[in-house]
N, C-alpha and C. Protein backbone atom coordinates (compact mmCIF):
# COMPACT_ATOMS: atom_id res chain seq x y z
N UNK A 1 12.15 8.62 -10.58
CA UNK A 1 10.93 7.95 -10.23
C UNK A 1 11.06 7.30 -8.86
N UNK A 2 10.12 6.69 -8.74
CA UNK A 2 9.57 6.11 -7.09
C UNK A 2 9.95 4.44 -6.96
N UNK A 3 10.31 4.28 -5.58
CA UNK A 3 10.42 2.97 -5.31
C UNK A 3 9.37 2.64 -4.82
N UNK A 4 8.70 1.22 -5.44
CA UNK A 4 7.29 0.72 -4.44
C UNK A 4 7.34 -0.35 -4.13
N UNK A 5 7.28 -0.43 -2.82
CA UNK A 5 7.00 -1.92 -2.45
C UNK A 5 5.45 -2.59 -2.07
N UNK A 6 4.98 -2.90 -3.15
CA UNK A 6 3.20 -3.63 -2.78
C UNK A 6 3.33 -5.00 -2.22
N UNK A 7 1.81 -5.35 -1.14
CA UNK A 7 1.98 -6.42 -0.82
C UNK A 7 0.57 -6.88 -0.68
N UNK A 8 0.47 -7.94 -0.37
CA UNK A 8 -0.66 -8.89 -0.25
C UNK A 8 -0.73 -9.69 1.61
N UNK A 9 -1.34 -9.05 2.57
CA UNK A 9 -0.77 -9.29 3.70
C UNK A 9 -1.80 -10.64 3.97
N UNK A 10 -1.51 -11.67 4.79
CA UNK A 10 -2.71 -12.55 5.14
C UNK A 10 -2.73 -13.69 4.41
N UNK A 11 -4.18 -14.30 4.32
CA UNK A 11 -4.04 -15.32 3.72
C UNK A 11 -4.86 -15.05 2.33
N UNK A 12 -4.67 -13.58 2.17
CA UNK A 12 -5.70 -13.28 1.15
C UNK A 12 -4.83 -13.53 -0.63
N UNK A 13 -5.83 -14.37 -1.59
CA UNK A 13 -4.69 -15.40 -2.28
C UNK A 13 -5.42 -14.59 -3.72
N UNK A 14 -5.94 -13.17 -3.77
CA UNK A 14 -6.53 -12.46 -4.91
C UNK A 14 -5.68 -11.39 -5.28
N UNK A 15 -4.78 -12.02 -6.12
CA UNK A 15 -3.66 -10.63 -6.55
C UNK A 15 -3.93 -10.35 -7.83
N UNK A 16 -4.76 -10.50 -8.20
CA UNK A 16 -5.00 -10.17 -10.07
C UNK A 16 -5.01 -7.96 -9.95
N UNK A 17 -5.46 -7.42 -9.35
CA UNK A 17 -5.59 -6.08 -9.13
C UNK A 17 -3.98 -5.72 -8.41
N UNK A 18 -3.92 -6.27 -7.72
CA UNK A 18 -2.20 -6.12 -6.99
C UNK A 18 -0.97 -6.12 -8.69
N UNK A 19 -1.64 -6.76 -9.20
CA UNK A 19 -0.34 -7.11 -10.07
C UNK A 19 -0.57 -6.27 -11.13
N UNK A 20 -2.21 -5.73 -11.68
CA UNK A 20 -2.16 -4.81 -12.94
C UNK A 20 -1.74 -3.42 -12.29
N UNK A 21 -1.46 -3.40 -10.77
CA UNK A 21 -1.47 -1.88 -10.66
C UNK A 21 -0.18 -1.67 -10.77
N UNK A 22 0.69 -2.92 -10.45
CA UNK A 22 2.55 -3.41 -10.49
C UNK A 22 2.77 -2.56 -11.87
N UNK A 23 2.10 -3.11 -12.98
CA UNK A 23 2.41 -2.85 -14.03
C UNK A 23 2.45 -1.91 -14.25
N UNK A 24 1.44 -1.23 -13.68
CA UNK A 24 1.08 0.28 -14.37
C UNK A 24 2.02 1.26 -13.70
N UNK A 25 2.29 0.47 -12.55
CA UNK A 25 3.54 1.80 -11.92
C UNK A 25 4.99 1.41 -12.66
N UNK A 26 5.20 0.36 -13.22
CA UNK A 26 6.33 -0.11 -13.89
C UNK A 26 6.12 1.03 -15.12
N UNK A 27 4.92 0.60 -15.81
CA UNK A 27 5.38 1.56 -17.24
C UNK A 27 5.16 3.01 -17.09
N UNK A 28 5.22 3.53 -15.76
CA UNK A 28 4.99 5.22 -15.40
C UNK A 28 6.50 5.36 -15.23
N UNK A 29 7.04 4.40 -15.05
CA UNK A 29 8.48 4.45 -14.88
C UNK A 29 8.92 4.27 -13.14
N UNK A 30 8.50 3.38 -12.68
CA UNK A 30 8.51 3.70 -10.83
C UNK A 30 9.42 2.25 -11.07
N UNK A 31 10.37 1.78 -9.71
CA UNK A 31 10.76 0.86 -9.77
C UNK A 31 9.96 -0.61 -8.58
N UNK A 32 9.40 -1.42 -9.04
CA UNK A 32 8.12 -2.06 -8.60
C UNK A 32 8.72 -3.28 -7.29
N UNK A 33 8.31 -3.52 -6.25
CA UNK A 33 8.57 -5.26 -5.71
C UNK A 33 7.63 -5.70 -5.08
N UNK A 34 7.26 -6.89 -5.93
CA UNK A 34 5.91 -6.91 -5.07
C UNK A 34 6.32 -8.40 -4.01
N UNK A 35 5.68 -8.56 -3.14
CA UNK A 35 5.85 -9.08 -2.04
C UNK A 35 5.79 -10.66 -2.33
N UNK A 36 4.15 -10.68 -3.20
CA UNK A 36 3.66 -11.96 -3.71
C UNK A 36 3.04 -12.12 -1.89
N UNK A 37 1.89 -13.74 -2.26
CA UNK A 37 1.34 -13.73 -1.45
C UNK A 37 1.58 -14.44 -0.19
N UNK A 38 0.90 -14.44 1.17
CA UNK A 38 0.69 -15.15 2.28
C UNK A 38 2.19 -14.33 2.86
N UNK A 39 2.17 -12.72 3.18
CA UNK A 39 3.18 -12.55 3.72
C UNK A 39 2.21 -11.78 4.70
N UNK A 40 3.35 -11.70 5.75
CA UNK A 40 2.49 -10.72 7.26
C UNK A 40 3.40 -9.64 7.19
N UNK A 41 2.26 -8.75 8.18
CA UNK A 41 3.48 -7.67 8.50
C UNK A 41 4.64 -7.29 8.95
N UNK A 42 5.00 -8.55 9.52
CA UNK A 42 6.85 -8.67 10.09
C UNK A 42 7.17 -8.82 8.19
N UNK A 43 7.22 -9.59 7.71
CA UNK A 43 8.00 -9.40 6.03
C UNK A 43 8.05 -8.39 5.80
N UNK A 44 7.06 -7.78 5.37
CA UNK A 44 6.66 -6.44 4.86
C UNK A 44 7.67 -5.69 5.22
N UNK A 45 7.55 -5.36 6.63
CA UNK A 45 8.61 -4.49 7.13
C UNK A 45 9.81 -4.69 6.93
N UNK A 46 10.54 -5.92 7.17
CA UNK A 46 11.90 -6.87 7.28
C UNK A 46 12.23 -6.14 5.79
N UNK A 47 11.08 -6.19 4.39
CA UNK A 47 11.42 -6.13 2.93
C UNK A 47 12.02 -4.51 3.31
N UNK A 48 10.95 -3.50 3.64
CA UNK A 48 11.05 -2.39 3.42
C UNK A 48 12.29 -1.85 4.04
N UNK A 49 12.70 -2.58 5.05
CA UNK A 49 13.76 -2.14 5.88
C UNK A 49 15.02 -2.41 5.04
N UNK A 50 15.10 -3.25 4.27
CA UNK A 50 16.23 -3.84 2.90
C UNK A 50 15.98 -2.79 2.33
N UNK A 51 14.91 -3.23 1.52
CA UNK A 51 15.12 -1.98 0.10
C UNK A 51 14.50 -0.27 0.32
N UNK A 52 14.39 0.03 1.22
CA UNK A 52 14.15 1.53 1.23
C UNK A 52 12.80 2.11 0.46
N UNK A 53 11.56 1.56 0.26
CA UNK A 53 10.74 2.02 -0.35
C UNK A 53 10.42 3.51 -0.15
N UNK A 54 9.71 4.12 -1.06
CA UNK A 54 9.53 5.81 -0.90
C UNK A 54 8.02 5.78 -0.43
N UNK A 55 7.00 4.37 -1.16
CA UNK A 55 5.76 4.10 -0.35
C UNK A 55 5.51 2.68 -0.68
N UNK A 56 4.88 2.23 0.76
CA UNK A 56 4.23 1.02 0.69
C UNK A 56 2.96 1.06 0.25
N UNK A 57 2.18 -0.09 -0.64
CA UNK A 57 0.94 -0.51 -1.07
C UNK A 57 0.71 -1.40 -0.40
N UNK A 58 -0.53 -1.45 -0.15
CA UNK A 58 -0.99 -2.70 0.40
C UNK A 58 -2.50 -2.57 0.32
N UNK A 59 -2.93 -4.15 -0.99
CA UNK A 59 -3.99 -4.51 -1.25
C UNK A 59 -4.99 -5.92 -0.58
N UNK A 60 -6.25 -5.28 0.10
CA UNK A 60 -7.05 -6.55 0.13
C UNK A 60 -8.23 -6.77 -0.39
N UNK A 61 -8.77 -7.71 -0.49
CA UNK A 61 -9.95 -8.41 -0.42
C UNK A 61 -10.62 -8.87 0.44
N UNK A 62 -9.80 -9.68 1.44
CA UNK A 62 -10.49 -10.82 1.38
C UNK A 62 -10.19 -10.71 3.09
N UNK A 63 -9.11 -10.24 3.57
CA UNK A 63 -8.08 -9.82 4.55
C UNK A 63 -8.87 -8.95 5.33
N UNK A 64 -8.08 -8.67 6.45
CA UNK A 64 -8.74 -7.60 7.48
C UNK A 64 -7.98 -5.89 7.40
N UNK A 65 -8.28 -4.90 6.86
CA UNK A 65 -7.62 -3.52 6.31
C UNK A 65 -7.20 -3.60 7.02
N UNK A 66 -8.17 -2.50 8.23
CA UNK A 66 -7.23 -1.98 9.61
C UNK A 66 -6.78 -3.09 10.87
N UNK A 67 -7.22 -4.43 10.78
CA UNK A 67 -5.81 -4.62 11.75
C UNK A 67 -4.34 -5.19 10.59
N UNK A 68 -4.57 -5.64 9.72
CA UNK A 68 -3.47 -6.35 9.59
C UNK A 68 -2.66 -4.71 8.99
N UNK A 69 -3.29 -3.31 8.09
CA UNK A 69 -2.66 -1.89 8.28
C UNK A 69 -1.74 -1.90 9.38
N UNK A 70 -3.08 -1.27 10.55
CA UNK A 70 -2.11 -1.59 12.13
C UNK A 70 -0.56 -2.38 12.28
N UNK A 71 -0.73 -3.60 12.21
CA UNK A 71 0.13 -4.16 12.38
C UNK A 71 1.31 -3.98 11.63
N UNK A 72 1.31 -3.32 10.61
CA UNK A 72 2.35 -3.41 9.82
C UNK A 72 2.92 -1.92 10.07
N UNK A 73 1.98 -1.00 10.67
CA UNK A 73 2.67 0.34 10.81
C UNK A 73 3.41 -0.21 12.12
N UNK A 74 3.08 -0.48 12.82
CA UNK A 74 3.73 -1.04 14.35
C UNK A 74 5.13 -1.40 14.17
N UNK A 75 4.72 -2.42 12.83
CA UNK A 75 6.39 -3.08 12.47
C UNK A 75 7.04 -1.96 11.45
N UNK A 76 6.75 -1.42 10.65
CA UNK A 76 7.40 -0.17 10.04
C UNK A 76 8.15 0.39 11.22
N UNK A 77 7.36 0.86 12.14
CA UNK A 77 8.15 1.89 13.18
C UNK A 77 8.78 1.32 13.97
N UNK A 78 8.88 -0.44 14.07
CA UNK A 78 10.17 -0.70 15.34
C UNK A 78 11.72 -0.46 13.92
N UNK A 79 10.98 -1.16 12.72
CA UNK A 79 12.13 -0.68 11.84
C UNK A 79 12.37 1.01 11.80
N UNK A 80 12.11 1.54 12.22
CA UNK A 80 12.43 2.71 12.23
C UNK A 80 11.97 3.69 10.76
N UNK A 81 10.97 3.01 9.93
CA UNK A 81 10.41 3.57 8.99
C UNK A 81 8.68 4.07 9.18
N UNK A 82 8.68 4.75 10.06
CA UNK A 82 7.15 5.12 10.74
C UNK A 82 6.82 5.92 9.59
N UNK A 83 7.98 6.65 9.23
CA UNK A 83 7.17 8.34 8.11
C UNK A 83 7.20 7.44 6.57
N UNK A 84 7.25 6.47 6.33
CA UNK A 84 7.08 5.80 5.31
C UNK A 84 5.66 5.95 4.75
N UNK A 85 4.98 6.79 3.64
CA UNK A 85 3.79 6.24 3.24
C UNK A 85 3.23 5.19 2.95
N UNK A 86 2.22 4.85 3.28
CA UNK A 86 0.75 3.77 3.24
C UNK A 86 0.16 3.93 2.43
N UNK A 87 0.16 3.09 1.50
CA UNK A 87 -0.97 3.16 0.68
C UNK A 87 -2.07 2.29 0.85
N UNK A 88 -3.55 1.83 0.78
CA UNK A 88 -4.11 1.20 0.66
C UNK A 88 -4.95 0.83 -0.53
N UNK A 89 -4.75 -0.26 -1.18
CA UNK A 89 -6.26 -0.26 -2.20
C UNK A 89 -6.89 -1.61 -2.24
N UNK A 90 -8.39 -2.05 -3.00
CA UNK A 90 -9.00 -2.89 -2.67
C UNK A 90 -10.45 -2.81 -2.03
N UNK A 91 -11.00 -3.90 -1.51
CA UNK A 91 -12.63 -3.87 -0.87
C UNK A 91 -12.35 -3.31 0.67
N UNK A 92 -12.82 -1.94 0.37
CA UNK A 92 -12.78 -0.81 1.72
C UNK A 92 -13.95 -0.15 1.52
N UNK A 93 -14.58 -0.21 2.88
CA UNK A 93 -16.28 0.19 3.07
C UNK A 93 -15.99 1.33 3.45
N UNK A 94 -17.04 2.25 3.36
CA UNK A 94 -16.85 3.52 3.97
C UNK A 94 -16.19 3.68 5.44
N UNK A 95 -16.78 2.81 6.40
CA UNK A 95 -16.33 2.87 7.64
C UNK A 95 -15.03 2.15 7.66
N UNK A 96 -14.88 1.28 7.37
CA UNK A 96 -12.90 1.04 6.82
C UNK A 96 -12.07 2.23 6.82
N UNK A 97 -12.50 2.53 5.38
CA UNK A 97 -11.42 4.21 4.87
C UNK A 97 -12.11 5.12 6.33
N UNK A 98 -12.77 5.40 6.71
CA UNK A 98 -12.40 6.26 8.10
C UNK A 98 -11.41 5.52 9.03
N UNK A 99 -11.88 4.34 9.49
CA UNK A 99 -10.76 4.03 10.18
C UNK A 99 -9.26 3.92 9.66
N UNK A 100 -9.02 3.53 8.34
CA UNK A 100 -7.29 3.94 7.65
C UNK A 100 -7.17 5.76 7.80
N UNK A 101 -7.92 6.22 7.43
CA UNK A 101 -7.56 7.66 7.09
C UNK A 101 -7.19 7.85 9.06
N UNK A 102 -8.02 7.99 10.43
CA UNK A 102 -7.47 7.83 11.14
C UNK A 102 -6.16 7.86 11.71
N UNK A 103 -5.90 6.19 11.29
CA UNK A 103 -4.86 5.53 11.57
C UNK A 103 -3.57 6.52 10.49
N UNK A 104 -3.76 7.48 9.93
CA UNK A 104 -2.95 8.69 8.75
C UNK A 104 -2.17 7.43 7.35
N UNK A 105 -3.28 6.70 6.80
CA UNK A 105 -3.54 6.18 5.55
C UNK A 105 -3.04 7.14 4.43
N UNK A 106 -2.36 7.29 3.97
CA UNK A 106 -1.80 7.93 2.81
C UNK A 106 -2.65 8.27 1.75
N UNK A 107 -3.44 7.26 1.09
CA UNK A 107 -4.23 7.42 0.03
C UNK A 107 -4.98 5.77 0.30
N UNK A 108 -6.40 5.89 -0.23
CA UNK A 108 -6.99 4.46 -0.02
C UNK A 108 -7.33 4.70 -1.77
N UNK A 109 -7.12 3.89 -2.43
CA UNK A 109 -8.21 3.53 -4.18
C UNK A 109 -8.98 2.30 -3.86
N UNK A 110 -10.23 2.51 -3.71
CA UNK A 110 -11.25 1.63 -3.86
C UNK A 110 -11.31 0.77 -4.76
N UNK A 111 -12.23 -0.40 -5.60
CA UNK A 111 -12.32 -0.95 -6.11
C UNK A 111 -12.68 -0.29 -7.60
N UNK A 112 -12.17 -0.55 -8.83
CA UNK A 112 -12.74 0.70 -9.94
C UNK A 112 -11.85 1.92 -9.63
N UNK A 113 -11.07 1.97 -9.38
CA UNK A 113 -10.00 3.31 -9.31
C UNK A 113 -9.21 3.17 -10.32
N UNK A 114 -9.29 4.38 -11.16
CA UNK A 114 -8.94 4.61 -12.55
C UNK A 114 -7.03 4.64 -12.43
N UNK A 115 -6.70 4.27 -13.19
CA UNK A 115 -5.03 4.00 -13.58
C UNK A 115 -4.34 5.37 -13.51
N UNK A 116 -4.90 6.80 -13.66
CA UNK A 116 -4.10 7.60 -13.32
C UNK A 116 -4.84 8.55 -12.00
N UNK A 117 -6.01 8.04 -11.23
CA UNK A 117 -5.66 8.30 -10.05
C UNK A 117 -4.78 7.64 -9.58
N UNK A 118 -4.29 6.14 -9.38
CA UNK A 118 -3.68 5.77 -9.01
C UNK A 118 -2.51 6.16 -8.86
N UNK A 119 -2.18 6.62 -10.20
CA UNK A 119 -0.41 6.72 -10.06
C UNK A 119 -0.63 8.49 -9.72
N UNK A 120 -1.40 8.91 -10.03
CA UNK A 120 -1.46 10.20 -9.16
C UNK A 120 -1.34 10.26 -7.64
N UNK A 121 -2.02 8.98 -7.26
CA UNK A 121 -1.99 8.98 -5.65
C UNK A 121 -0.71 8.60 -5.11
N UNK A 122 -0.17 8.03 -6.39
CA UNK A 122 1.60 7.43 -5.41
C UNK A 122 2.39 8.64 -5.07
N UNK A 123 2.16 9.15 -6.51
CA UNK A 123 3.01 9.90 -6.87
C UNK A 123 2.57 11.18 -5.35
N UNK A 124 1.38 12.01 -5.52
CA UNK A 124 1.30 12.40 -3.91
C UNK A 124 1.97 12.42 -2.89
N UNK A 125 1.63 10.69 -2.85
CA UNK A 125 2.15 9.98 -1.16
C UNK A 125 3.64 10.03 -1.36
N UNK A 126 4.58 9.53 -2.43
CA UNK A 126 5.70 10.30 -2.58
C UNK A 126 6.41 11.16 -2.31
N UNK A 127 5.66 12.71 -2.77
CA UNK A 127 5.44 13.98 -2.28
C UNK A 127 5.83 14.14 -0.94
N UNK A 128 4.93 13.55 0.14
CA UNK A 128 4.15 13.72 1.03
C UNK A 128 2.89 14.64 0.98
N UNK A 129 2.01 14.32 0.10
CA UNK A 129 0.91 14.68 0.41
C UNK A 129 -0.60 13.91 0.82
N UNK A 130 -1.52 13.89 1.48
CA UNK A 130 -1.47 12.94 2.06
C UNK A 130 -2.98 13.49 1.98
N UNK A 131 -3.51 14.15 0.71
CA UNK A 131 -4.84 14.06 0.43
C UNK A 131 -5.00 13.17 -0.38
N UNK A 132 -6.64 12.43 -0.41
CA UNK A 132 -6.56 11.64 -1.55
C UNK A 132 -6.82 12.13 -2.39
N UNK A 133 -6.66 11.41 -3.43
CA UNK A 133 -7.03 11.97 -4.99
C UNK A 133 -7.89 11.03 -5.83
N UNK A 134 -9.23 11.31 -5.71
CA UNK A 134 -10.01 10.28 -5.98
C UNK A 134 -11.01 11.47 -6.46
């Protein structure tokens, strides 16, 4: 199974969806770390650069997608983890998910994204495949 590292970037303080999706990749059998909240994208990276994730999550609300995304691919790649998949899920408007998909967004799950797209989509981005599955 898969290593995931999810996070909560910002000051965005709504992890109730961050944490049932923890679970659900826990009992698919994936090994889970979630960040917990008020971390930026220097952590993120600093974490991923420790533990070797196979893909990053990263959920908002409340937060800004594509810059605080941005920023964290920036810091992925001074760590030297650029080909690392992205995941995104959370409140993403249509014109959002164009701009992640763009920026080569791995998979986005919207709000209401069913428990085995989800782990279908890790599992994907895992892969490397880098259609969504929605």
């Amino acid at each position: 199974m898969a290593r995931i590292l999810l996070a909560k970037l910002g000051t965005d303080a709504h992890d109730n969806g961050v944490t049932v999706v923890a679970e659900w990749l826990r009992q698919a059998g994936h090994e889970v770390d979630y960040t917990g909240l008020y971390v930026t994208p220097e952590q993120v990276a600093e974490m991923a650069r420790r533990r070797r994730p196979d893909v990053i999550g990263v959920s908002f609300l409340a937060s800004e997608p594509v810059y605080l995304s941005a920023r964290l691919r920036e810091q992925l790649e001074k760590q030297g983890m650029a080909e690392t998949p992205l995941v995104v899920g959370g409140v993403v408007t249509p014109a959002i998910e164009a701009k992640l998909r763009e920026m080569g967004i791995a998979h986005i799950f919207p709000p209401g994204s069913r428990r085995h797209a989800i782990l279908d989509g890790i599992a994907a981005a895992v892969a490397g495949d880098r259609r969504n599955i929605l």
